[in-house]
Protein backbone atom coordinates (compact mmCIF):
# COMPACT_ATOMS: atom_id res chain seq x y z
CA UNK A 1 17.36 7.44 -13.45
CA UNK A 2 14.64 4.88 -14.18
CA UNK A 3 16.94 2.02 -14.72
CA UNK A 4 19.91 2.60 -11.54
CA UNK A 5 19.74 0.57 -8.46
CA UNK A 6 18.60 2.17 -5.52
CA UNK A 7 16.96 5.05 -6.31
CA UNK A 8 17.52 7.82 -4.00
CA UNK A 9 14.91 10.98 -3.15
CA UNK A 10 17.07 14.11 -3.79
CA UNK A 11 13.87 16.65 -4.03
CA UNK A 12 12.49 18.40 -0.78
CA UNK A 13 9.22 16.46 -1.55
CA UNK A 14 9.62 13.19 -2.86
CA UNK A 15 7.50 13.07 -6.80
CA UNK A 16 4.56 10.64 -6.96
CA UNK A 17 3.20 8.91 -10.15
CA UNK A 18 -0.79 7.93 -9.72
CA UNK A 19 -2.77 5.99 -12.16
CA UNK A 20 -6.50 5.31 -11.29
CA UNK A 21 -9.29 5.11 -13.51
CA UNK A 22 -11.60 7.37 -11.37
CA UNK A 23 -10.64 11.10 -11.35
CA UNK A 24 -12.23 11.56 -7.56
CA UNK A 25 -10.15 9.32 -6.24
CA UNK A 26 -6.96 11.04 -7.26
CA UNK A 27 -8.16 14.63 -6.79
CA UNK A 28 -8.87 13.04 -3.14
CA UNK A 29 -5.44 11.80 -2.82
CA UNK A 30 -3.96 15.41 -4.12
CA UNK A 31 -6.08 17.11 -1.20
CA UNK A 32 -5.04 14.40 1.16
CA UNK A 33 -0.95 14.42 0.41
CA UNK A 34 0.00 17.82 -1.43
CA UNK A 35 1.24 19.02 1.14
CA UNK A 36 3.78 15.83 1.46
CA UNK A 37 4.31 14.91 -1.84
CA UNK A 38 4.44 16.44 -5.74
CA UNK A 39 2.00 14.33 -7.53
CA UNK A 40 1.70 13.87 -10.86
CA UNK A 41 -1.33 11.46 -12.26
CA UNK A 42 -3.11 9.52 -15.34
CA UNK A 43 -5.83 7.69 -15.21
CA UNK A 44 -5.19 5.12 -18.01
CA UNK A 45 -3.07 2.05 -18.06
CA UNK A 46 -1.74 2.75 -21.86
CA UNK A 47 -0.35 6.33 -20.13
CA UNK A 48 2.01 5.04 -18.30
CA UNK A 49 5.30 4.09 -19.84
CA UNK A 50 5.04 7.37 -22.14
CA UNK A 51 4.68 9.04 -19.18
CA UNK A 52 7.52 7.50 -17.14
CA UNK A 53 9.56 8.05 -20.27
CA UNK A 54 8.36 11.81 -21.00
CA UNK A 55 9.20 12.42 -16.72
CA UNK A 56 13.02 10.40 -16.71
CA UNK A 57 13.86 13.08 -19.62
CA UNK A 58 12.84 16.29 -17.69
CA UNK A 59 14.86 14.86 -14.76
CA UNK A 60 12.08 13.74 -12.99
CA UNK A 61 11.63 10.19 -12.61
CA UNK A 62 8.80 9.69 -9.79
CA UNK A 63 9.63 8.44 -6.35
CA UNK A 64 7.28 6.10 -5.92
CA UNK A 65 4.27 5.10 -7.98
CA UNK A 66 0.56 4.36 -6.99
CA UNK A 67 -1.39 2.21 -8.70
CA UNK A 68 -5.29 1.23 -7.91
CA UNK A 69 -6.10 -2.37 -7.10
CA UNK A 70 -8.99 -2.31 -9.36
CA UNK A 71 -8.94 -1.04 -12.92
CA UNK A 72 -11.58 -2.14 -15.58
CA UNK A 73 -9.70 -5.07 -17.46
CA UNK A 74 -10.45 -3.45 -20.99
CA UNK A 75 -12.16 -1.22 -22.94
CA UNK A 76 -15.17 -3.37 -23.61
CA UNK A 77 -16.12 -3.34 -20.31
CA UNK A 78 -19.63 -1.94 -20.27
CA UNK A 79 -19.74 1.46 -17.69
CA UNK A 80 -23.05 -0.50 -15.86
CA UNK A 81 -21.18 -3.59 -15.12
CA UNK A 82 -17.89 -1.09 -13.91
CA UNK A 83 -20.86 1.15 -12.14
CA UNK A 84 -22.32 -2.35 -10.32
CA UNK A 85 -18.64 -3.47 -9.27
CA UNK A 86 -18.23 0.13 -8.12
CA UNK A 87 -21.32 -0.44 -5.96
CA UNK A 88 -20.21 -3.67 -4.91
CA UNK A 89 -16.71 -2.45 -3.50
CA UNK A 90 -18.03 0.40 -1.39
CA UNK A 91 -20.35 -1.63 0.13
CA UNK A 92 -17.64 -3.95 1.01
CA UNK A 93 -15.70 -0.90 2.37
CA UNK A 94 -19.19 0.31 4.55
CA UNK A 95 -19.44 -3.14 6.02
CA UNK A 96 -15.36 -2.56 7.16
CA UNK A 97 -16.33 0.91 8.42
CA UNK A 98 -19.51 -0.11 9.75
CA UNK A 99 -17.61 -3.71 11.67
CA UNK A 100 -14.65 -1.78 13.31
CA UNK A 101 -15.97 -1.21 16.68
CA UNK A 102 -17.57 -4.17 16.96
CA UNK A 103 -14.25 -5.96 16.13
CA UNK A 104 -12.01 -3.63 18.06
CA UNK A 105 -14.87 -4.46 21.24
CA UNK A 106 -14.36 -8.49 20.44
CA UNK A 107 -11.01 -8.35 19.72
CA UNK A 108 -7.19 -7.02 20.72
CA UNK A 109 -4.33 -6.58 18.28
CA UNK A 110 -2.12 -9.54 19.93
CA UNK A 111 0.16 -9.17 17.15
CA UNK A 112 1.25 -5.53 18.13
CA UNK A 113 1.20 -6.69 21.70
CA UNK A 114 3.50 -9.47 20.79
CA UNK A 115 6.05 -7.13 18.67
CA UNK A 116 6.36 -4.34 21.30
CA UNK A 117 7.65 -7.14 24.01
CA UNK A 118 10.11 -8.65 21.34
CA UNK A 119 11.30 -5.25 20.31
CA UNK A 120 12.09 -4.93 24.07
CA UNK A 121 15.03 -7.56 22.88
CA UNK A 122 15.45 -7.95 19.43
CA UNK A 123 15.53 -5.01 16.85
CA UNK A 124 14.21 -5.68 13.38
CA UNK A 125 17.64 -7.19 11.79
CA UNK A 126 17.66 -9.97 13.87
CA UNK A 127 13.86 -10.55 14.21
CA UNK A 128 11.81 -9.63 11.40
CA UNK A 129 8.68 -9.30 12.50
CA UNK A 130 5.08 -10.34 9.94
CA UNK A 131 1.42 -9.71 11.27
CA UNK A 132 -0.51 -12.58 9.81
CA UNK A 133 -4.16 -11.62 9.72
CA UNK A 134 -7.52 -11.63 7.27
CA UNK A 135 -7.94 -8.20 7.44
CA UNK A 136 -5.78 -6.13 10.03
CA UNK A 137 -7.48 -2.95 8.53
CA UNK A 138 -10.46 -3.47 10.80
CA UNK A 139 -9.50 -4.44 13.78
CA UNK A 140 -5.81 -2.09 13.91
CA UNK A 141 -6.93 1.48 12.80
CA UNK A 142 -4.36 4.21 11.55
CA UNK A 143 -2.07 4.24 15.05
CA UNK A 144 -1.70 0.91 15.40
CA UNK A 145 -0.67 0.72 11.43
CA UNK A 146 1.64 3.52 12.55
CA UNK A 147 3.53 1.95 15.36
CA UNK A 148 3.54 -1.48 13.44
CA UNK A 149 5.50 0.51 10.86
CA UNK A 150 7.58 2.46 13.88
CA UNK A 151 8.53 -1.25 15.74
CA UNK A 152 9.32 -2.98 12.04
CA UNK A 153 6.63 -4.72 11.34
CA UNK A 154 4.85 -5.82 8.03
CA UNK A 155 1.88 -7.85 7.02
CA UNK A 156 1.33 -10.86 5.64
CA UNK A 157 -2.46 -11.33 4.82
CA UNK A 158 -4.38 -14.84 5.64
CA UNK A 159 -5.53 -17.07 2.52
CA UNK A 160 -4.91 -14.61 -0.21
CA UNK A 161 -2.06 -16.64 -2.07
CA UNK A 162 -0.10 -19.71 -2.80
CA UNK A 163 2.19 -21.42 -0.96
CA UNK A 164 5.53 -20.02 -3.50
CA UNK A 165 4.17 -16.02 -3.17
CA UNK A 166 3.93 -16.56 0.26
CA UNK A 167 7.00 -18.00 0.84
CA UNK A 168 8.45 -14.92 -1.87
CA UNK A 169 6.95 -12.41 0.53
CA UNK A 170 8.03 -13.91 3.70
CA UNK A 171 11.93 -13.93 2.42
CA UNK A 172 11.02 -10.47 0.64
CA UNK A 173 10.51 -9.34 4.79
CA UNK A 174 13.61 -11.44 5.85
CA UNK A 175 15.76 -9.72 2.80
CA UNK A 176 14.60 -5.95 3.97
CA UNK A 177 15.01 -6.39 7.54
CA UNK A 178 18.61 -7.20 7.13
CA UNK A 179 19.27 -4.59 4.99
CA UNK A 180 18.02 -2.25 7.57
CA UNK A 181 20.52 -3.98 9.84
């Protein structure tokens, strides 16, 4: 299963693999998505190939895999400097929350303006279609994410890489929007 092209969902609910380091975040995710998805999780990064392996030979190689952004980079981190970075990424997620209206007040989505009048003409095989922002999460919320996703749409964010992943991504949207086609 693990190692054939194109993978293909043949389960009434597709099986997701989670890793994350903090056990509230998956027992979140399980409240959030059981009733979508059959989710199976680990919290360690040394888990994860036996467990891939142990799931391919009961037939049940996951669907997709989530992984967490941020993962302590080795056992000798100390739990207080894990605990202060903790600290320091929800208050970066507060000042998100706490921003949104403000931005939403100050600001329009152009970019979903702009794909709903060139969906009009051109579906996403001919015109792929990237929102190039610094942080669309604030000033989009969940519908808008929705019906950027619903016209063919993706994201590109501003100033987070080099000139050759940004160029990989780009083609990466080119390469998926024609295979849609």
């Amino acid at each position: 299963h693990a190692q054939r092209a194109g993978h293909t969902i043949t389960r009434s609910r597709p099986l997701a693999l989670i890793v994350d380091d903090n056990p509230n975040y998956i027992r979140k995710f399980r409240e959030r998505q059981q009733d979508f998805y059959d989710i199976e999780s680990i919290t360690s990064e040394a888990e994860v190939m036996p467990t891939l392996a142990r799931m391919e030979a009961e037939g049940r190689f996951p669907d997709f895999f989530l992984v967490d952004m941020y993962y302590p980079t080795g056992p000798s981190e100390s739990q207080e400097l894990i605990d202060a970075a903790n600290r320091k990424l929800k208050e970066f997620a507060d000042l998100e929350s706490a921003t949104q209206d403000v931005v939403r007040q100050s600001f329009e989505p152009l970019g979903l303006r702009m794909i709903r009048k060139i969906r009009k003409f051109f579906p996403p095989s001919q015109l792929p279609v990237l929102v190039y922002t610094v942080s669309g999460l604030v000033s989009v919320g969940d519908q808008g994410f929705r019906e950027i996703e619903r016209l063919g749409g993706t994201w590109l964010l501003k100033d987070r890489y080099d000139a050759q992943t940004e160029e990989i991504l780009i083609c990466g949207e080119i390469f998926r929007a024609r295979r849609g086609a």
